[in-house]
PDB file of N, CA and C in Angstrom:
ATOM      1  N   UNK A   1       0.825  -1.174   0.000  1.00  0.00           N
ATOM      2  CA  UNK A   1       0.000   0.000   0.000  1.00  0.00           C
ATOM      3  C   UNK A   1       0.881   1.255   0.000  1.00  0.00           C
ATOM      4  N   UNK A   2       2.067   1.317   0.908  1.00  0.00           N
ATOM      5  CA  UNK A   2       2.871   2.229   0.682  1.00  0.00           C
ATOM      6  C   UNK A   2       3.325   2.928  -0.901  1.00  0.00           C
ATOM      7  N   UNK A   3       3.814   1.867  -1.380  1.00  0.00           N
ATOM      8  CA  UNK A   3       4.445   1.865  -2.566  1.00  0.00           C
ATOM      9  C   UNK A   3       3.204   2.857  -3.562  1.00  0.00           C
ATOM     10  N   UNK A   4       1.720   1.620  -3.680  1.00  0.00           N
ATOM     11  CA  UNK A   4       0.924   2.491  -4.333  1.00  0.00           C
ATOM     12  C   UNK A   4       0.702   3.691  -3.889  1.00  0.00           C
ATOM     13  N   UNK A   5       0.712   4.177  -2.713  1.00  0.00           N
ATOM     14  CA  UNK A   5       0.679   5.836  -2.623  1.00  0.00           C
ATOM     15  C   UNK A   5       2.194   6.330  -3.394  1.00  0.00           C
ATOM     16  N   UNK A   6       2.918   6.217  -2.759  1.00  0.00           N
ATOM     17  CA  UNK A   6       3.746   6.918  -2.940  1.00  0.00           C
ATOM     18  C   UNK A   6       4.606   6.997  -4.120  1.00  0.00           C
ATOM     19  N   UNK A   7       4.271   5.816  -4.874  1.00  0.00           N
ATOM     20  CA  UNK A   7       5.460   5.800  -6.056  1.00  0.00           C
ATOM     21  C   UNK A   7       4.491   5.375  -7.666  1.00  0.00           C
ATOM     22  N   UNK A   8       3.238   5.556  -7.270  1.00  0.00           N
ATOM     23  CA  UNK A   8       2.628   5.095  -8.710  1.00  0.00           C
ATOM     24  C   UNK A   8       2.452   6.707  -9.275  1.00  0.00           C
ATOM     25  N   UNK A   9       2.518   6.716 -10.494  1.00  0.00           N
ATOM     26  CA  UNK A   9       2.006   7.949 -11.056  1.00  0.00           C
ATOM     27  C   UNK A   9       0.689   8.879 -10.658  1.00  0.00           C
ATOM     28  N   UNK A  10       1.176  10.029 -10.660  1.00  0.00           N
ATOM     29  CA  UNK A  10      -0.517  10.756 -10.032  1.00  0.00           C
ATOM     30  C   UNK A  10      -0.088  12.710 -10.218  1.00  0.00           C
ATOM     31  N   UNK A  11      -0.626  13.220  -9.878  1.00  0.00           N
ATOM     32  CA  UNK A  11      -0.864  14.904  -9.775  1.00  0.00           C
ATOM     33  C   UNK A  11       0.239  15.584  -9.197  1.00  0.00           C
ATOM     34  N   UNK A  12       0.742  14.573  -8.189  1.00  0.00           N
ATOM     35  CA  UNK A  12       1.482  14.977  -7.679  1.00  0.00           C
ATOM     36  C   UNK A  12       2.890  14.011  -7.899  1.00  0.00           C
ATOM     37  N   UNK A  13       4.138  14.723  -7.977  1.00  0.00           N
ATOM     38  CA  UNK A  13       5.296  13.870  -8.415  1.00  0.00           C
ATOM     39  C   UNK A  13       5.763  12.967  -7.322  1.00  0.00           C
ATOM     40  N   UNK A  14       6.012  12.100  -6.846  1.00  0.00           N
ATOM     41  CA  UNK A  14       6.603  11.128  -6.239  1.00  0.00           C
ATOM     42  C   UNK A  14       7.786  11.848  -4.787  1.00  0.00           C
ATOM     43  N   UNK A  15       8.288  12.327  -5.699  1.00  0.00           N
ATOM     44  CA  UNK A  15       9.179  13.318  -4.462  1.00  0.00           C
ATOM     45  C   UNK A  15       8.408  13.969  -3.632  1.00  0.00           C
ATOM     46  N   UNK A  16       7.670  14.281  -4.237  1.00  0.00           N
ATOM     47  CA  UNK A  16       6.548  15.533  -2.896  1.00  0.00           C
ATOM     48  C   UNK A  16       5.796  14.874  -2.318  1.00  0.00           C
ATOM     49  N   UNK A  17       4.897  13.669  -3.004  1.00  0.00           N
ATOM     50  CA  UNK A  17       4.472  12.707  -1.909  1.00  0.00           C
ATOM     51  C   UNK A  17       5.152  11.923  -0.826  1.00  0.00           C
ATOM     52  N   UNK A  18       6.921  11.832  -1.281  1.00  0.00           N
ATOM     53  CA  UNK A  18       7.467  11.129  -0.047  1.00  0.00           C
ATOM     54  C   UNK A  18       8.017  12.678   0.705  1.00  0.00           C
ATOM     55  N   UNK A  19       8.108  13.781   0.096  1.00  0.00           N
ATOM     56  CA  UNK A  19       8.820  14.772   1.110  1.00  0.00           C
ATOM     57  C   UNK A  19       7.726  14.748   2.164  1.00  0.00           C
ATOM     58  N   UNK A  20       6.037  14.451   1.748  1.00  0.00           N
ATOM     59  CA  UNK A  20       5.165  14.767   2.608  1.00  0.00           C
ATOM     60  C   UNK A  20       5.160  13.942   3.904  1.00  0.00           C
ATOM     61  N   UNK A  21       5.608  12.822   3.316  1.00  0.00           N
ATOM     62  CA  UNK A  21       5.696  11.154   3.961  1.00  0.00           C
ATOM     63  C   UNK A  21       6.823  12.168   5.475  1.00  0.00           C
ATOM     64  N   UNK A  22       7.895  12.595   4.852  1.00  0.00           N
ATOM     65  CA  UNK A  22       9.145  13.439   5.969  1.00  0.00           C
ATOM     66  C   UNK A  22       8.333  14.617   6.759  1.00  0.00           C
ATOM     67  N   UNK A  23       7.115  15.447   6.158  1.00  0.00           N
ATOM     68  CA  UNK A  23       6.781  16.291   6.603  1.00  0.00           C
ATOM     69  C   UNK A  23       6.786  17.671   5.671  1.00  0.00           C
ATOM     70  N   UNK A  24       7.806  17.689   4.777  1.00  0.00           N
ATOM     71  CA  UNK A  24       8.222  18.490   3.874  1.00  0.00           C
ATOM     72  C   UNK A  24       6.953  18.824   3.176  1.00  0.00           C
ATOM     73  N   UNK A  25       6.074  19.788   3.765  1.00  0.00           N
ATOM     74  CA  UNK A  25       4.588  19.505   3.187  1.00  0.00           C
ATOM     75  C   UNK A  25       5.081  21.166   2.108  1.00  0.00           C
ATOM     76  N   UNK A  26       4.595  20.997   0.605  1.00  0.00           N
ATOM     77  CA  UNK A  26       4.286  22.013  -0.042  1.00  0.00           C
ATOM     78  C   UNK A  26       3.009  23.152   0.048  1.00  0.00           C
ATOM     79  N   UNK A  27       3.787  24.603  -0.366  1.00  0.00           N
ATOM     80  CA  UNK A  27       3.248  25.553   0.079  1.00  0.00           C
ATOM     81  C   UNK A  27       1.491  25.226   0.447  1.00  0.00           C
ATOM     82  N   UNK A  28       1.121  24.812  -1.031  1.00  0.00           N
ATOM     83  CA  UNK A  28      -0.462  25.011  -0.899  1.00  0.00           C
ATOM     84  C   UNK A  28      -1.113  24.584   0.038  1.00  0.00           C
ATOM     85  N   UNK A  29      -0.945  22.862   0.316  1.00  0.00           N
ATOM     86  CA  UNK A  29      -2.087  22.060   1.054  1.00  0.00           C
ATOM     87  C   UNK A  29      -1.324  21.946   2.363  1.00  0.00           C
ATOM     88  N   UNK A  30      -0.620  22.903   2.881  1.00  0.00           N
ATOM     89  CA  UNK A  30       0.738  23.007   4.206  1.00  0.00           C
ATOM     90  C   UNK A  30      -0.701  22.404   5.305  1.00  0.00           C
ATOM     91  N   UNK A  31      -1.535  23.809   4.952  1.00  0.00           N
ATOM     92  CA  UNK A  31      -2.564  23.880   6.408  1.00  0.00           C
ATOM     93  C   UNK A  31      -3.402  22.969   6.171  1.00  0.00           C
ATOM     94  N   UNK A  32      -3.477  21.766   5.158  1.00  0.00           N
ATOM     95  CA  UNK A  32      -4.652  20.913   5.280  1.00  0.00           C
ATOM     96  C   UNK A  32      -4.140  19.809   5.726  1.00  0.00           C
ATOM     97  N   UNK A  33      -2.850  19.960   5.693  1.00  0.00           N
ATOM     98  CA  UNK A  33      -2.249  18.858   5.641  1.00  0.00           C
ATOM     99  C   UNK A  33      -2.168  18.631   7.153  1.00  0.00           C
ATOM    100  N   UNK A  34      -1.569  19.383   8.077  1.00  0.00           N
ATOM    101  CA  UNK A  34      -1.253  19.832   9.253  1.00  0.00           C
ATOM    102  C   UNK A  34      -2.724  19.786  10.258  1.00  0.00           C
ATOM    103  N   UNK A  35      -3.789  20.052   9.197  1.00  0.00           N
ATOM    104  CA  UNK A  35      -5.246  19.728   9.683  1.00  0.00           C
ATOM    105  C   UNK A  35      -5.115  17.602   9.893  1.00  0.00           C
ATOM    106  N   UNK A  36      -4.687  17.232   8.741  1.00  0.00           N
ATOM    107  CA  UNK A  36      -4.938  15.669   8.603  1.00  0.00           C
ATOM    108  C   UNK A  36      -4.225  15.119   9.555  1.00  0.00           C
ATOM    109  N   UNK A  37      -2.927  15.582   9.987  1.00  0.00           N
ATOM    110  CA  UNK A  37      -1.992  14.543  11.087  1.00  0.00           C
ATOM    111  C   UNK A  37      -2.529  15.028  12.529  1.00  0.00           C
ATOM    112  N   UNK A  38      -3.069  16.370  12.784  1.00  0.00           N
ATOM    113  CA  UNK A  38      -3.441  16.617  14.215  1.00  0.00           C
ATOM    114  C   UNK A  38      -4.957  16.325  14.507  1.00  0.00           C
ATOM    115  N   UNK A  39      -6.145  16.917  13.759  1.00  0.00           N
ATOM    116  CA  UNK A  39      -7.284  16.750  13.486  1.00  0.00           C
ATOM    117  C   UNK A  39      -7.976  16.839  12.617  1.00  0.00           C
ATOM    118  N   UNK A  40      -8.093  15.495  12.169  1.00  0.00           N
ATOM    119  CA  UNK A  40      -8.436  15.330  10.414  1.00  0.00           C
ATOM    120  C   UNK A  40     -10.145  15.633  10.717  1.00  0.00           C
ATOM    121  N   UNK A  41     -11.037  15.383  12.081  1.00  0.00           N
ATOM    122  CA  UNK A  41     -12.581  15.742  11.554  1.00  0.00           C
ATOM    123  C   UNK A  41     -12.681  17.111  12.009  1.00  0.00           C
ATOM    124  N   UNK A  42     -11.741  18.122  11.592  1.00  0.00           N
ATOM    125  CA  UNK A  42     -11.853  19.328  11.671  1.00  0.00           C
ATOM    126  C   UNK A  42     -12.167  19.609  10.209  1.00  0.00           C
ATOM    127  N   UNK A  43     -11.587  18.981   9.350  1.00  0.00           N
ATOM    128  CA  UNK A  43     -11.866  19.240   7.935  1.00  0.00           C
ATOM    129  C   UNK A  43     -12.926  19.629   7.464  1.00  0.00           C
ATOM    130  N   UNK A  44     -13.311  20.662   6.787  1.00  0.00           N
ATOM    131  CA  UNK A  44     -13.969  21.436   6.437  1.00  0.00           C
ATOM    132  C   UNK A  44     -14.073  21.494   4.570  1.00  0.00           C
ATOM    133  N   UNK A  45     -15.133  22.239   3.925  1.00  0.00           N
ATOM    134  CA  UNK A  45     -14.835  22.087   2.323  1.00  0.00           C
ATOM    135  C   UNK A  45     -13.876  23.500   2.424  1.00  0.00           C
ATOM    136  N   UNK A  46     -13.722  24.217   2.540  1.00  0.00           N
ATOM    137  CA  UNK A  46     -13.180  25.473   3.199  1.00  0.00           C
ATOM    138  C   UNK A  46     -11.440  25.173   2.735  1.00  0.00           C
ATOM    139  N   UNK A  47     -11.081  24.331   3.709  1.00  0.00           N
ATOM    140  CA  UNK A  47     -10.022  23.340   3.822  1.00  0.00           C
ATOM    141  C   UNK A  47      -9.129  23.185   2.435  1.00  0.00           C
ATOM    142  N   UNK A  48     -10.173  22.683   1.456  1.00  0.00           N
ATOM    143  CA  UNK A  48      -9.634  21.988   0.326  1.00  0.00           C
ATOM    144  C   UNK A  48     -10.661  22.702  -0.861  1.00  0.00           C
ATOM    145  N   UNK A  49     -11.086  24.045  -0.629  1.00  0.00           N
ATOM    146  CA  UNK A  49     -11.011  25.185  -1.932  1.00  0.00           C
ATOM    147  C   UNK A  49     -10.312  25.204  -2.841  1.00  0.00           C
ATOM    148  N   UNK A  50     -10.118  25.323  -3.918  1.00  0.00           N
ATOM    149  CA  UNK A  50      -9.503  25.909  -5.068  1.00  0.00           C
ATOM    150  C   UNK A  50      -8.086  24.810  -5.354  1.00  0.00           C
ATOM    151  N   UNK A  51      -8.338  23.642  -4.394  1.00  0.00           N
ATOM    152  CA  UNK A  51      -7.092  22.935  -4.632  1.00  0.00           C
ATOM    153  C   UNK A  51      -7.748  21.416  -5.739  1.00  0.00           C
ATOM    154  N   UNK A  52      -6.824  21.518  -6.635  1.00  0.00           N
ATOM    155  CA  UNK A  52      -7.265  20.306  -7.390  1.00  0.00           C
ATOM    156  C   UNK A  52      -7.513  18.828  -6.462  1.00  0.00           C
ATOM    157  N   UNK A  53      -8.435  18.333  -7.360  1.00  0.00           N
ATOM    158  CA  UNK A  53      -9.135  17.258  -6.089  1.00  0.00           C
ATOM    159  C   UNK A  53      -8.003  16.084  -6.099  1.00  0.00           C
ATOM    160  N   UNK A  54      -6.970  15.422  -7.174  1.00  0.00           N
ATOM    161  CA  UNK A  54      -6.557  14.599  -7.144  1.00  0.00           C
ATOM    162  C   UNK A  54      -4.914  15.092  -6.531  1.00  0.00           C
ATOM    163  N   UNK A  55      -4.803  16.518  -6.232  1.00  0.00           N
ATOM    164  CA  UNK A  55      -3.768  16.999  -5.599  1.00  0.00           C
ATOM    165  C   UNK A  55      -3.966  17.002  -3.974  1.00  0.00           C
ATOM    166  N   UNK A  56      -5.517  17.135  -3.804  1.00  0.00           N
ATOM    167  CA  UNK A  56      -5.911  16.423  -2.266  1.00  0.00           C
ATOM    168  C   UNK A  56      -5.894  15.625  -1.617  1.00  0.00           C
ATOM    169  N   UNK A  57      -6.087  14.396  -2.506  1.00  0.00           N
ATOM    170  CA  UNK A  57      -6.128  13.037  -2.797  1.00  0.00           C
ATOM    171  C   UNK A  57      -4.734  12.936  -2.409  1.00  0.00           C
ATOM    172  N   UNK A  58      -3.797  12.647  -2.979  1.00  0.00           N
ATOM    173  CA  UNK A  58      -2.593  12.687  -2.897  1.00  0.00           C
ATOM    174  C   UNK A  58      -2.077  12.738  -1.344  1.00  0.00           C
ATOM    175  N   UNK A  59      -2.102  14.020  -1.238  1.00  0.00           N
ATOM    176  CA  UNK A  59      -1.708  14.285  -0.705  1.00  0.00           C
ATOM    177  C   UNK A  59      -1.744  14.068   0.729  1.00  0.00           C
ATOM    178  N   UNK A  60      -3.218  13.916   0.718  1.00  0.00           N
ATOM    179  CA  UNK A  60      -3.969  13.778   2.293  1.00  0.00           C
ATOM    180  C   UNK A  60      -3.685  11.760   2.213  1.00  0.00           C
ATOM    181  N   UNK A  61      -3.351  11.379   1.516  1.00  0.00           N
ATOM    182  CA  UNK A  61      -3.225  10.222   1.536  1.00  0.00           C
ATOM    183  C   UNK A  61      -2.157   9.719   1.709  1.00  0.00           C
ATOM    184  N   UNK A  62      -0.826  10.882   1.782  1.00  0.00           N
ATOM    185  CA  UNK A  62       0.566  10.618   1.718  1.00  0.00           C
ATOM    186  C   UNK A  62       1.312  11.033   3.446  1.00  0.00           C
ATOM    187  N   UNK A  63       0.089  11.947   3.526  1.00  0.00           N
ATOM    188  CA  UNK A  63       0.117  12.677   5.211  1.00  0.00           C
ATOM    189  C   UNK A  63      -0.532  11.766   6.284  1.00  0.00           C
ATOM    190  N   UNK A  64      -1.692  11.193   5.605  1.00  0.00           N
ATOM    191  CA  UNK A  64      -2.217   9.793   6.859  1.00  0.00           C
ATOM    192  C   UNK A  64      -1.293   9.155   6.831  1.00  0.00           C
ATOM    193  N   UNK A  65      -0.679   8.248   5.506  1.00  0.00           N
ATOM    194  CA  UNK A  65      -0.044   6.943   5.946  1.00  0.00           C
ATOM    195  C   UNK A  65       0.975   7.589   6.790  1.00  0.00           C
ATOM    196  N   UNK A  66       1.788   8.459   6.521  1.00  0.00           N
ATOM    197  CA  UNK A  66       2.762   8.805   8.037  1.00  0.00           C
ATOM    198  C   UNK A  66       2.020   8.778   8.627  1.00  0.00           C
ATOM    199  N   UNK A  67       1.289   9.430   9.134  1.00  0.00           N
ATOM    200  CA  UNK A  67       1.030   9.412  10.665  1.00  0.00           C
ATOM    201  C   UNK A  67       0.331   8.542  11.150  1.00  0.00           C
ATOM    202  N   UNK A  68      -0.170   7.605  10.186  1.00  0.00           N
ATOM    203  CA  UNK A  68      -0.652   6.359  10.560  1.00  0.00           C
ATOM    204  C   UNK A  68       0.415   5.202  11.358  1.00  0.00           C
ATOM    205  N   UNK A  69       1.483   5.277  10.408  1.00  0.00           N
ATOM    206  CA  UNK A  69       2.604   4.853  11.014  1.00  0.00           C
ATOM    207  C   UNK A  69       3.525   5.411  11.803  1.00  0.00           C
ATOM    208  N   UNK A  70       3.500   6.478  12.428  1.00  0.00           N
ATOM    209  CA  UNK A  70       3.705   6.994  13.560  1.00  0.00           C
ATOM    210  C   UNK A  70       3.276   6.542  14.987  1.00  0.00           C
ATOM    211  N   UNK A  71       1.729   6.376  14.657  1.00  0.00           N
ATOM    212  CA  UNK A  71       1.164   6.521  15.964  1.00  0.00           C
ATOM    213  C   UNK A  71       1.174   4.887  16.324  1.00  0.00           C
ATOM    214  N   UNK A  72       0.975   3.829  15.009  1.00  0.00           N
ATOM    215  CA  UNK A  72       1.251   2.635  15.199  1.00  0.00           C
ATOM    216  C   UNK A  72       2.608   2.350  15.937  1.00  0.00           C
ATOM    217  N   UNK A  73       3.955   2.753  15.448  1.00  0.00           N
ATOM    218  CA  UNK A  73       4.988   2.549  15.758  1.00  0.00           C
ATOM    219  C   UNK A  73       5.076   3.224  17.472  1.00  0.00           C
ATOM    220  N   UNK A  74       4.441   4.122  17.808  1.00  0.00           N
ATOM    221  CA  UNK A  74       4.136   4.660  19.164  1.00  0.00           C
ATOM    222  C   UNK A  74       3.594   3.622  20.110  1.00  0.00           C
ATOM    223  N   UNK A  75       2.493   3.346  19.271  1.00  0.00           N
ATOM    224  CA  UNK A  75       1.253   2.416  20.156  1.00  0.00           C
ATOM    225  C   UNK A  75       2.365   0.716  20.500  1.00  0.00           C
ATOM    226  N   UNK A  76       2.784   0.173  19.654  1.00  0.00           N
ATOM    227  CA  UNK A  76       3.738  -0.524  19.593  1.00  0.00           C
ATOM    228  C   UNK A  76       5.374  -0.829  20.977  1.00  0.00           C
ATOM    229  N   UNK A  77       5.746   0.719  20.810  1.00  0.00           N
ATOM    230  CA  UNK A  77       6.904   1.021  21.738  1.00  0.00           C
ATOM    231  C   UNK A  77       5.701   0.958  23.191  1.00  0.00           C
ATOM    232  N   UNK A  78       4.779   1.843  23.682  1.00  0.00           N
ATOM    233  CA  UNK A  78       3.855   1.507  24.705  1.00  0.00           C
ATOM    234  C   UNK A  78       4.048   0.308  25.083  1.00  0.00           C
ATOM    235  N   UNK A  79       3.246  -0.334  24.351  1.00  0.00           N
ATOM    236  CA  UNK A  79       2.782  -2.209  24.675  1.00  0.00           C
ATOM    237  C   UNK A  79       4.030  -2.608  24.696  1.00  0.00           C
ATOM    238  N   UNK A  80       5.469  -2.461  24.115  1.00  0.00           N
ATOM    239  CA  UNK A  80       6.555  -3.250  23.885  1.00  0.00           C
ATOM    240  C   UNK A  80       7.479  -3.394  25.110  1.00  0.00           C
TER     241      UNK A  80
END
């Protein structure tokens, strides 16, 4: 699943989906992004205005799996 986010062709180039993966979030979707890893049901349409939908996509999909695997790798060290 990684791989298909991050390395199949899409809107966004491969580098910026893994800089996002580091945090390296680009100018536009900075604050939506920053919405998705702290409180994603804050999201609003507001949020994701004027931004192309498959550049949302992307993106918000490149910002969960980090922090998906963050909080796993957290939850993990806890129990470990």
């Amino acid at each position: 699943m990684t791989e298909a986010i991050l390395a199949t062709p899409g809107a966004l180039g491969e580098a910026v989906r893994r800089g996002i993966v580091r945090g390296d979030d680009p100018a536009e979707p900075a604050a939506l992004l920053e919405k998705v890893r702290l409180h994603a049901y804050r999201i609003v349409d507001a949020d994701v205005a004027g931004l192309e939908a498959d550049v949302v996509l992307e993106a918000v999909l490149a910002a969960a799996l980090a922090e998906g695997e963050r909080r796993r790798r957290a939850a993990l060290e806890a129990i470990g």
